[in-house]
Protein backbone atom coordinates (compact mmCIF):
# COMPACT_ATOMS: atom_id res chain seq x y z
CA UNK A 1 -0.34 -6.54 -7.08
CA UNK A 2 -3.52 -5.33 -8.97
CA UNK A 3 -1.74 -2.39 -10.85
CA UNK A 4 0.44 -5.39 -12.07
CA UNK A 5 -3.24 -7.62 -13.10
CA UNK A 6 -4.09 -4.54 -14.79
CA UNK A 7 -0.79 -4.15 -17.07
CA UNK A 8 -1.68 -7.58 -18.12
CA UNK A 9 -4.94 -6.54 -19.30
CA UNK A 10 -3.95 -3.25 -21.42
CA UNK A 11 -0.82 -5.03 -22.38
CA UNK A 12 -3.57 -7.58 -24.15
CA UNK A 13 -5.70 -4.38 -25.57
CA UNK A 14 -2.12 -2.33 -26.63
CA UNK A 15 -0.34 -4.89 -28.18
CA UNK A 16 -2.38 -7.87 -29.24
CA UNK A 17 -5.37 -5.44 -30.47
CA UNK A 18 -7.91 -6.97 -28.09
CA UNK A 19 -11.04 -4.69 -27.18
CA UNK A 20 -11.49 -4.17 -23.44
CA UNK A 21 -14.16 -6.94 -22.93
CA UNK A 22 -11.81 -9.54 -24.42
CA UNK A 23 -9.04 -8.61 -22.38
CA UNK A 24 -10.72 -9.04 -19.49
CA UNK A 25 -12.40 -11.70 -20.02
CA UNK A 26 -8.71 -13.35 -20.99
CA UNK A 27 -7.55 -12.62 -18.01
CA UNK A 28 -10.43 -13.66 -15.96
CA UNK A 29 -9.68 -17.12 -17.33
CA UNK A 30 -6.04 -16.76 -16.34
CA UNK A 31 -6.19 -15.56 -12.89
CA UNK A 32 -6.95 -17.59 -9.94
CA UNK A 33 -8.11 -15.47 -7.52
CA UNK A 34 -12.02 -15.62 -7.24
CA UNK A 35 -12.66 -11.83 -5.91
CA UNK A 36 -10.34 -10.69 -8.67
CA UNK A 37 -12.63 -12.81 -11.63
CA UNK A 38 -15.78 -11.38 -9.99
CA UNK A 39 -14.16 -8.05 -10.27
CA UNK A 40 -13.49 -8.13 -13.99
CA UNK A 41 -16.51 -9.94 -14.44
CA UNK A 42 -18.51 -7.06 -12.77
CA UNK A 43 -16.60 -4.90 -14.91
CA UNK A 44 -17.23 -6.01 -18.28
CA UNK A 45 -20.90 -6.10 -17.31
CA UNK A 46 -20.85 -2.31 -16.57
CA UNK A 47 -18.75 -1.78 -19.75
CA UNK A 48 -20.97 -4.04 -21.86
CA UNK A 49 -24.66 -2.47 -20.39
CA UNK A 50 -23.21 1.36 -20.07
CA UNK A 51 -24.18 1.19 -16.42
CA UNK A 52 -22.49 3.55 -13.70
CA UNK A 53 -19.15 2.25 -12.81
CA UNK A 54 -18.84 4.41 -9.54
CA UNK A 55 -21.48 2.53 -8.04
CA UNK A 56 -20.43 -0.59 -9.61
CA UNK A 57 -16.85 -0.04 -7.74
CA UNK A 58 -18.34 1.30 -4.50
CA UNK A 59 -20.66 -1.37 -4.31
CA UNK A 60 -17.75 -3.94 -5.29
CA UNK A 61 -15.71 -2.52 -2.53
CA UNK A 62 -18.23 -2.47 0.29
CA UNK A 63 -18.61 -6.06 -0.75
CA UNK A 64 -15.15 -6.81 -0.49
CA UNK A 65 -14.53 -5.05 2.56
CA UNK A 66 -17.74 -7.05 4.67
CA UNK A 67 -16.02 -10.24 3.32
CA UNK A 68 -13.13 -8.96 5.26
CA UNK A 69 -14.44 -7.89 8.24
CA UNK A 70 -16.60 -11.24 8.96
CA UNK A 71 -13.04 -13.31 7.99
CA UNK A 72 -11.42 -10.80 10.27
CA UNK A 73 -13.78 -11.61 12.73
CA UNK A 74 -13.86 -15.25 12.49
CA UNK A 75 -10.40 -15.56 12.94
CA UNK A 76 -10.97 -13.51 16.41
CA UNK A 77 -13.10 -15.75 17.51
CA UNK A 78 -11.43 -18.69 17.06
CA UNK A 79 -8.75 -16.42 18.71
CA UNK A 80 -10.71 -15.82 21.76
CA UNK A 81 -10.99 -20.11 22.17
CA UNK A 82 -7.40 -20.15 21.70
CA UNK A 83 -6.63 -17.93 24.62
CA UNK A 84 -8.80 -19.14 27.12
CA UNK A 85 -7.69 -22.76 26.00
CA UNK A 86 -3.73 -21.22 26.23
CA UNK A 87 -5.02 -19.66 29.98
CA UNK A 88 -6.86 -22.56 31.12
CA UNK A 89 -3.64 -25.19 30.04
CA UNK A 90 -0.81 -23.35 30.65
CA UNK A 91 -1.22 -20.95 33.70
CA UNK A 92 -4.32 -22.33 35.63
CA UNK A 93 -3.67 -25.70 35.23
CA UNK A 94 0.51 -25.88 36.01
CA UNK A 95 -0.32 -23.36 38.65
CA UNK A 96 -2.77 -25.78 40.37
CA UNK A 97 -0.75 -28.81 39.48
CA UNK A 98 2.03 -27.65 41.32
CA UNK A 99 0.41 -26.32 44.30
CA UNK A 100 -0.97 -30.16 44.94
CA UNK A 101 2.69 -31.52 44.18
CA UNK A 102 4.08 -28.79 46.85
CA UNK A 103 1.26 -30.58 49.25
CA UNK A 104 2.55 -34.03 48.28
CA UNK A 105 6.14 -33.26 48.60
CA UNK A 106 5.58 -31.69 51.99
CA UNK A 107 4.00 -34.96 53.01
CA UNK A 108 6.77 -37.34 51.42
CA UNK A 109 6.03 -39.62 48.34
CA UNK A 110 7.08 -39.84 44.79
CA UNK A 111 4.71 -40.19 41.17
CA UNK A 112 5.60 -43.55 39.75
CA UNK A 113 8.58 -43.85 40.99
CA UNK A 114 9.84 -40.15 40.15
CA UNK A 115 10.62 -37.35 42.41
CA UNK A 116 7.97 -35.01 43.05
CA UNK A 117 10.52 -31.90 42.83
CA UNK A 118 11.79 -33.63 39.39
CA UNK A 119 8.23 -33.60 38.09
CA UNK A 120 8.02 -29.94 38.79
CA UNK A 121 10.92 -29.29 37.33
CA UNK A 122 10.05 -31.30 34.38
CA UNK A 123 7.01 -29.31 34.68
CA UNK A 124 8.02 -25.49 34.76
CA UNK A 125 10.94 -26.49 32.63
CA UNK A 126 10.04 -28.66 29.66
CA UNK A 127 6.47 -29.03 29.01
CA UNK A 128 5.05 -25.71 30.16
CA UNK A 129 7.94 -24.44 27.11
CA UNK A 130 6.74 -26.75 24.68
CA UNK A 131 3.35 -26.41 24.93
CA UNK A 132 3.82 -22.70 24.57
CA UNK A 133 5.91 -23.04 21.78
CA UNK A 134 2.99 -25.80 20.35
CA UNK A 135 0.33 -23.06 20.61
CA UNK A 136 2.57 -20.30 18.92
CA UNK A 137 3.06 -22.75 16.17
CA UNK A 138 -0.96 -23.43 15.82
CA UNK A 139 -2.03 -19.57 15.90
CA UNK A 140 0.70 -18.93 13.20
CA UNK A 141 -0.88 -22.13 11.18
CA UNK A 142 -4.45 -20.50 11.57
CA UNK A 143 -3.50 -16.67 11.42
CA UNK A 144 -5.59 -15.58 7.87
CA UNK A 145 -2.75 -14.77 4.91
CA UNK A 146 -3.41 -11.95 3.07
């Protein structure tokens, strides 16, 4: 948590005597989190030049917050082709695949040498399941952490 970046930082200028720049510049070089750096980078500027740090932190915020949003809405787009690839290969495509095997097993004949009602079965059964499971395991693999 921040509040917990922060202790580290007036732990440094409490009890090791550091000024404020120093301790944040310390702990810029210890954390690995790029927005955080930025942020006490940003902030030792202000400190440093006597500029205003509301604007600094409103400004560091909006910032933050359009990062966000155009991750946020990356990730639904890439959501979007993930549910019409999910719609077009696992309820228009089975859906049309048996219909023709319904045809075919109405007219008599088998798919190499397998039943036509055992492929459907197969079908509706096993691979429709898997695949589902296959694309809950990809949007959990893509969903953005954090």
């Amino acid at each position: 948590m921040l509040s917990d970046e922060i202790a580290n930082v007036i732990g440094r200028i409490d009890l090791l005597g550091y000024d404020v720049i120093n301790a944040m510049t310390a702990e810029v070089e210890r954390s690995p989190s790029a927005n955080y750096q930025d942020l006490l980078r940003g902030f030792s500027g202000v400190i440093r030049t006597g500029g205003d740090m509301k604007k600094f932190f409103q400004g560091i915020t909006d910032h933050l917050f359009q990062k966000r949003a155009l991750s946020v809405q990356g990730f639904l787009d890439t959501l979007g082709i993930i549910a019409e690839t999910y719609v077009l290969m696992l309820i228009a495509f089975p859906l049309m695949l048996v219909v023709m095997l319904s045809i075919m097993a109405s007219i008599g004949g088998n798919l190499g040498g397998i039943d036509v009602f055992s492929f459907m079965y197969l079908l509706a059964f096993i691979l429709i399941p898997i695949c589902g499971v296959m694309f809950l395991f990809i949007l959990d693999t893509m969903q953005p952490k954090g």
